[in-house]
N, C-alpha and C. Protein backbone atom coordinates (compact mmCIF):
# COMPACT_ATOMS: atom_id res chain seq x y z
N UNK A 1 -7.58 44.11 3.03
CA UNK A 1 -6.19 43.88 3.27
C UNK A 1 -5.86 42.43 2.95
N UNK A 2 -4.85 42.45 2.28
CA UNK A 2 -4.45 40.49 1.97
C UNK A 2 -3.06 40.07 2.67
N UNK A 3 -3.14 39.38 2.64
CA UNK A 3 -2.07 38.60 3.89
C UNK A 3 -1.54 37.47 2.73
N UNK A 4 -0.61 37.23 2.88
CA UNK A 4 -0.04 36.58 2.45
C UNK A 4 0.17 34.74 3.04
N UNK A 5 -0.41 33.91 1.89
CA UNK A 5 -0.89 32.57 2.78
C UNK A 5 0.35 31.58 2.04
N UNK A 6 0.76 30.69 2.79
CA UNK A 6 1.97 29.88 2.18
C UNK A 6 0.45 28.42 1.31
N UNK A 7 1.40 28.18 0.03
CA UNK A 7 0.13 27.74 -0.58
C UNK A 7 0.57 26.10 0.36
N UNK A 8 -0.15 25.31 0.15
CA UNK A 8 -0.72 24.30 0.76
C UNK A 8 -0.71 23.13 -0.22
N UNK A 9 0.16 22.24 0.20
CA UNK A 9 0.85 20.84 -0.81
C UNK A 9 -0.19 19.92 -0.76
N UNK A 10 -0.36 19.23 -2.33
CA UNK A 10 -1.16 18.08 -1.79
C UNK A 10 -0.94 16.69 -0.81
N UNK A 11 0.26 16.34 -0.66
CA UNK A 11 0.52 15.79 0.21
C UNK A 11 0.10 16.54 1.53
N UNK A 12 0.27 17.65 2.04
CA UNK A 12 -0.31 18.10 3.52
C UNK A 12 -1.48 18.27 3.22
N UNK A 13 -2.70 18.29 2.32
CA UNK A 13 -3.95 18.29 1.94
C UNK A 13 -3.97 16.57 2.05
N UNK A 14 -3.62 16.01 1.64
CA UNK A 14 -3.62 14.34 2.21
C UNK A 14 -3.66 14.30 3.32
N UNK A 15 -2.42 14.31 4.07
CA UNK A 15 -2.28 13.94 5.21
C UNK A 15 -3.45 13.88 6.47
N UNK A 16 -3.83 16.07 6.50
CA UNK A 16 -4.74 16.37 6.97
C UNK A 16 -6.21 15.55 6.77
N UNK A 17 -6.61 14.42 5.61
CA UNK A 17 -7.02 14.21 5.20
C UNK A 17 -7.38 12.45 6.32
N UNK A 18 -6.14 12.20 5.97
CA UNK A 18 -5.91 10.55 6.54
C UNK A 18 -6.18 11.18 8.02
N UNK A 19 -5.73 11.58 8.43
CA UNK A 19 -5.47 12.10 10.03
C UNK A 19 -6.72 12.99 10.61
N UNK A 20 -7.72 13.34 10.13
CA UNK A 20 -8.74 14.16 10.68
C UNK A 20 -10.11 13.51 9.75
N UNK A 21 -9.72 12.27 8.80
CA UNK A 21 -11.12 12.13 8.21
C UNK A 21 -11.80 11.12 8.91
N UNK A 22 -12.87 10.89 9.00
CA UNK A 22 -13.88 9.70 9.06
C UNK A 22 -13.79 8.31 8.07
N UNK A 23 -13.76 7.30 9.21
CA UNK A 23 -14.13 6.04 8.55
C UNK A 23 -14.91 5.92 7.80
N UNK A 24 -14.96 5.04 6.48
CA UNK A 24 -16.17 4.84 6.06
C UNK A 24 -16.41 3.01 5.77
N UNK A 25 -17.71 3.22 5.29
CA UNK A 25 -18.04 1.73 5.19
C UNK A 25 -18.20 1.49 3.59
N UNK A 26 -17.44 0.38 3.05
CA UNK A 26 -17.85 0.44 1.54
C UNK A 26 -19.05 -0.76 1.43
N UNK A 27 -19.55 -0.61 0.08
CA UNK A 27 -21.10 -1.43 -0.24
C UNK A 27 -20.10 -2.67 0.04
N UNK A 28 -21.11 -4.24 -0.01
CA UNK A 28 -20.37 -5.20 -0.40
C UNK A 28 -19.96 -4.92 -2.39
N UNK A 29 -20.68 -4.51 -2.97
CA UNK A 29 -20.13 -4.56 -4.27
C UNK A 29 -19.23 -3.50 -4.16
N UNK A 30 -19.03 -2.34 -3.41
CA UNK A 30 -17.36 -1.42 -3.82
C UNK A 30 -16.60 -2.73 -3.23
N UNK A 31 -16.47 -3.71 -2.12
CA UNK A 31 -15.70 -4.33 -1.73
C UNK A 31 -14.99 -5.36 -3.14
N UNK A 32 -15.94 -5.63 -3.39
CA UNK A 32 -15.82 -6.90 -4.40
C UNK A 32 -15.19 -5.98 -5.79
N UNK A 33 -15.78 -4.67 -5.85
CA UNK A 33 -15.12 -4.29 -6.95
C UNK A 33 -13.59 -3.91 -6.75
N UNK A 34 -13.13 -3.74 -5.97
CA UNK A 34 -11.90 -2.76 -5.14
C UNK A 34 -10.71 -4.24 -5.03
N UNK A 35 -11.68 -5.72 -4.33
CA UNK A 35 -10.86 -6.88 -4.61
C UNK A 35 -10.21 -7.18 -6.07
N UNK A 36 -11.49 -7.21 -6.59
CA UNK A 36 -10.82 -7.12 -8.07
C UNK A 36 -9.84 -6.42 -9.20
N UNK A 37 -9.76 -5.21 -8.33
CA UNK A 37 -9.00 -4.26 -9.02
C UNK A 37 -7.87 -4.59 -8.68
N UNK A 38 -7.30 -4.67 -7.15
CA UNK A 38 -5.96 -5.21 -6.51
C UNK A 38 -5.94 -6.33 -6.74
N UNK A 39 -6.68 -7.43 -6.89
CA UNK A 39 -5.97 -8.69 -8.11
C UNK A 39 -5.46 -8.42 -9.48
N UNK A 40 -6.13 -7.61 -9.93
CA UNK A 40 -5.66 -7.56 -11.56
C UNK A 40 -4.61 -7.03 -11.10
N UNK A 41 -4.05 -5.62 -10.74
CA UNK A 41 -2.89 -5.10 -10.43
C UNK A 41 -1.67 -6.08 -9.92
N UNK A 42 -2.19 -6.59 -8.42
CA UNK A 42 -1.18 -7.50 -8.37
C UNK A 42 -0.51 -8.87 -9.44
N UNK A 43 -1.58 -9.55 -10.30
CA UNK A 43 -0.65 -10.02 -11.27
C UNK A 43 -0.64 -9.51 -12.03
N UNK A 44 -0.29 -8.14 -12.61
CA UNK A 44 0.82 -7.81 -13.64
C UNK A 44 1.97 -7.44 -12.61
N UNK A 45 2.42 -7.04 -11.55
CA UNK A 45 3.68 -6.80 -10.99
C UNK A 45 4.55 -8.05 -11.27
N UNK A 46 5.76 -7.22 -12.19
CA UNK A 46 6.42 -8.46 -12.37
C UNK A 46 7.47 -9.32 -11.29
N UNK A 47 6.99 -9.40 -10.04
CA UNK A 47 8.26 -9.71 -8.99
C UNK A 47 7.70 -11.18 -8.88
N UNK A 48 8.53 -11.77 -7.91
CA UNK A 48 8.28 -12.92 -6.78
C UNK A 48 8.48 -12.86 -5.88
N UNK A 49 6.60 -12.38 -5.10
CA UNK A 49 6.66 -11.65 -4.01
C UNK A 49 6.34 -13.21 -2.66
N UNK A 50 7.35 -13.04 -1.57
CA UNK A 50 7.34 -13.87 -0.82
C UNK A 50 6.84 -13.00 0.78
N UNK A 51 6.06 -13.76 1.78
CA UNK A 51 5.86 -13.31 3.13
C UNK A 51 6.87 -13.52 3.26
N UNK A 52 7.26 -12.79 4.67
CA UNK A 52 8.49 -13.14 5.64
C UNK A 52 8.09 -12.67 7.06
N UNK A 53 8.64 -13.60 7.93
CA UNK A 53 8.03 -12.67 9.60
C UNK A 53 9.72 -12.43 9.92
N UNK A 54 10.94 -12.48 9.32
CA UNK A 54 11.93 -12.17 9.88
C UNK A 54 12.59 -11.72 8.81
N UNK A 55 12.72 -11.43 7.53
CA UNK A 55 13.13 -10.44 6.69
C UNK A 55 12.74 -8.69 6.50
N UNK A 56 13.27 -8.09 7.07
CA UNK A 56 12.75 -6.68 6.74
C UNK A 56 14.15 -5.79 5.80
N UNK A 57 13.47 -5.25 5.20
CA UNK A 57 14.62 -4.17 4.50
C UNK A 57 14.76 -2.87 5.66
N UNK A 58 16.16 -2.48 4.94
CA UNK A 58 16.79 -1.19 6.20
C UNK A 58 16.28 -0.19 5.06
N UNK A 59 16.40 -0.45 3.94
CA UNK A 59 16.28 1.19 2.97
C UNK A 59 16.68 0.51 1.88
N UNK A 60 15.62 2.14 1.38
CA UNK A 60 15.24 1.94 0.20
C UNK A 60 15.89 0.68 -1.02
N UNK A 61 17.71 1.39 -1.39
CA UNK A 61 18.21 0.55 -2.12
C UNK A 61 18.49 -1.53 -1.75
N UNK A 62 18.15 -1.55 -0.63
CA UNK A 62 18.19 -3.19 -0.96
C UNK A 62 16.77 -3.52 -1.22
N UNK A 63 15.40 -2.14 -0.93
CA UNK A 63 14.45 -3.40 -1.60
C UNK A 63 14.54 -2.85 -3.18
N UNK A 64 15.11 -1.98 -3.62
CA UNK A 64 15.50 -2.20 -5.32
C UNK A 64 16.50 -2.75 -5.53
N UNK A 65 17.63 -3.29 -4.94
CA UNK A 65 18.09 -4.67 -5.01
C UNK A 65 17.53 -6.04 -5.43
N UNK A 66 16.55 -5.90 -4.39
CA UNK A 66 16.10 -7.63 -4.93
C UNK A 66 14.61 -6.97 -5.89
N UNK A 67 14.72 -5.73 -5.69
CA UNK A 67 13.30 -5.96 -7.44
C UNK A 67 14.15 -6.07 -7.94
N UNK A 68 15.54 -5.35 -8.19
CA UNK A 68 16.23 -6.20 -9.86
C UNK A 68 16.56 -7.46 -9.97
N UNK A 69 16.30 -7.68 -9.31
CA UNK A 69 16.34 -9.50 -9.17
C UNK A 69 14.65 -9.92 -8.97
N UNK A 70 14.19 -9.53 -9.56
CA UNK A 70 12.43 -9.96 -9.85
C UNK A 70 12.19 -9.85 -8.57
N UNK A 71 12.29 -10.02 -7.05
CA UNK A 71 12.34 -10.43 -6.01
C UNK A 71 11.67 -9.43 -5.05
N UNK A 72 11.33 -9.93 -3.86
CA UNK A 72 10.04 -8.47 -2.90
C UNK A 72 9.43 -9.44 -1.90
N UNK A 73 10.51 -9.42 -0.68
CA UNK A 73 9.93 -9.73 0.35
C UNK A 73 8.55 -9.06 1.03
N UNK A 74 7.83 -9.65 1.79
CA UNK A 74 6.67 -8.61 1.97
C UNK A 74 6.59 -8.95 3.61
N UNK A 75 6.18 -8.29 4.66
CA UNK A 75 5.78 -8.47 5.96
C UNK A 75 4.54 -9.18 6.45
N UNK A 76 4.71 -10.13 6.48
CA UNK A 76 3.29 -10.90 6.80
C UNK A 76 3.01 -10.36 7.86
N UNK A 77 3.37 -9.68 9.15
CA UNK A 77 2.86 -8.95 10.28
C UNK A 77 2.23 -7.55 9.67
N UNK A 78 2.87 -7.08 8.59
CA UNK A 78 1.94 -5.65 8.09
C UNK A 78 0.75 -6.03 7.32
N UNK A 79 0.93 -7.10 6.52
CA UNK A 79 0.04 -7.42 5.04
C UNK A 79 -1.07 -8.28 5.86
N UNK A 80 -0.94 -8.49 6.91
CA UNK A 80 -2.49 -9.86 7.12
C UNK A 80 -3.19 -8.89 8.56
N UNK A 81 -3.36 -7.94 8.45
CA UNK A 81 -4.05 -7.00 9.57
C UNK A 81 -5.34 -7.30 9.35
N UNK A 82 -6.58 -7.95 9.65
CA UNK A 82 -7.97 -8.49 9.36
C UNK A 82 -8.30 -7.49 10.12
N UNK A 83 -8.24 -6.56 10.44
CA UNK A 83 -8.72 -5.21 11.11
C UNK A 83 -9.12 -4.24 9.60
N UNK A 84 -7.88 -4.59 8.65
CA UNK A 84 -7.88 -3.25 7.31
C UNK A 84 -8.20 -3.93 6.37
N UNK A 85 -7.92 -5.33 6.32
CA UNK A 85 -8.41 -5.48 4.80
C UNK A 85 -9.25 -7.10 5.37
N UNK A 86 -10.37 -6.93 4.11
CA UNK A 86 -11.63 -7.92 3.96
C UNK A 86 -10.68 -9.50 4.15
N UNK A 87 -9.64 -9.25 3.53
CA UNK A 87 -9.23 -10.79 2.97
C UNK A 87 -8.00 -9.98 3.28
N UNK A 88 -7.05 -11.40 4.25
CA UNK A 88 -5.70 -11.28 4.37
C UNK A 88 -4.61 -11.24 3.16
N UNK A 89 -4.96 -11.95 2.41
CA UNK A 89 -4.37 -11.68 1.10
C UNK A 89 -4.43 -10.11 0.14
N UNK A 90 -5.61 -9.91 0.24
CA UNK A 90 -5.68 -8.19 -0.40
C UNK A 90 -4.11 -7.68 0.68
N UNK A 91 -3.63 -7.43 1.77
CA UNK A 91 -2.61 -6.53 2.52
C UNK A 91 -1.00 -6.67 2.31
N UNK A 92 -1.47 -8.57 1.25
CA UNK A 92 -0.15 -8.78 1.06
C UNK A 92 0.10 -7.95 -0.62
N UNK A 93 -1.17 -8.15 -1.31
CA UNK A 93 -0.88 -8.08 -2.52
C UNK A 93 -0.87 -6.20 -2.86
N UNK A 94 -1.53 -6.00 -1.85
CA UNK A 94 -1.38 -4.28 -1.82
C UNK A 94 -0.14 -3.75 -1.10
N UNK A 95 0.59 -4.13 -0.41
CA UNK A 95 2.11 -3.72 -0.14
C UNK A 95 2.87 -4.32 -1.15
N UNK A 96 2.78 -5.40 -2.05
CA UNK A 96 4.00 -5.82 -3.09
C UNK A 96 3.53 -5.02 -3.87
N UNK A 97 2.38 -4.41 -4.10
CA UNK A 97 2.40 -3.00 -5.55
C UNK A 97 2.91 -1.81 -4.68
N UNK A 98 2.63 -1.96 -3.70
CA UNK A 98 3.29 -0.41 -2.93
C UNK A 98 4.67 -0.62 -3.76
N UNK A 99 5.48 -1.75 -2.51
CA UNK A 99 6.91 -1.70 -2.21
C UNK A 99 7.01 -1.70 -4.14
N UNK A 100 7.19 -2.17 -4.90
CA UNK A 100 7.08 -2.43 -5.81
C UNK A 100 7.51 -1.06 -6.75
N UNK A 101 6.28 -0.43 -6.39
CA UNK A 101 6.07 1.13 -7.11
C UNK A 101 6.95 2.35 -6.90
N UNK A 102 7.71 1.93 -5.53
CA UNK A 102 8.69 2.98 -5.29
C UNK A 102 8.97 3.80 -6.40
């Protein structure tokens, strides 16, 4: 007998993913390789990405506002978490390719 199954998005195959997986530990060389990759990335983004502890955007269209203006405030309270990333700098330069990538 077959039943009928609603198919299953990769985003909810993510999610389930972030939310029920295990930590892991990377080598020091995935670290060093993974730094390097989010440097190269971060300078080709063409903005001028600045911290801020009192600038936040409300939505979406003002932070594509100031990318059309080269521009991309970033959260120094989200980007310097020394809990997630090796180097405080990797959290800034990996949210200005996030915000960025919208």
């Amino acid at each position: 007998m077959l039943t009928s199954c609603k198919p299953v998005s990769k985003v909810e195959t993510l999610a389930k993913l972030y939310l029920e997986g295990k930590s892991i530990q990377l080598s020091d060389y995935s670290q060093t390789e993974l730094g390097d990759w989010l440097m190269q990335q971060f300078r080709q983004t063409p903005v001028n990405a600045e911290f801020t502890d009192e600038q936040q955007y409300q939505n979406l269209s003002e932070i594509f506002a100031d990318i059309a203006q080269d521009h991309l405030w970033v959260s120094a309270e989200e980007s310097c978490d020394a809990s997630i990333y090796a180097n405080p700098f990797y959290g800034f330069a990996f949210l200005v390719m996030h915000d960025y990538d919208l």
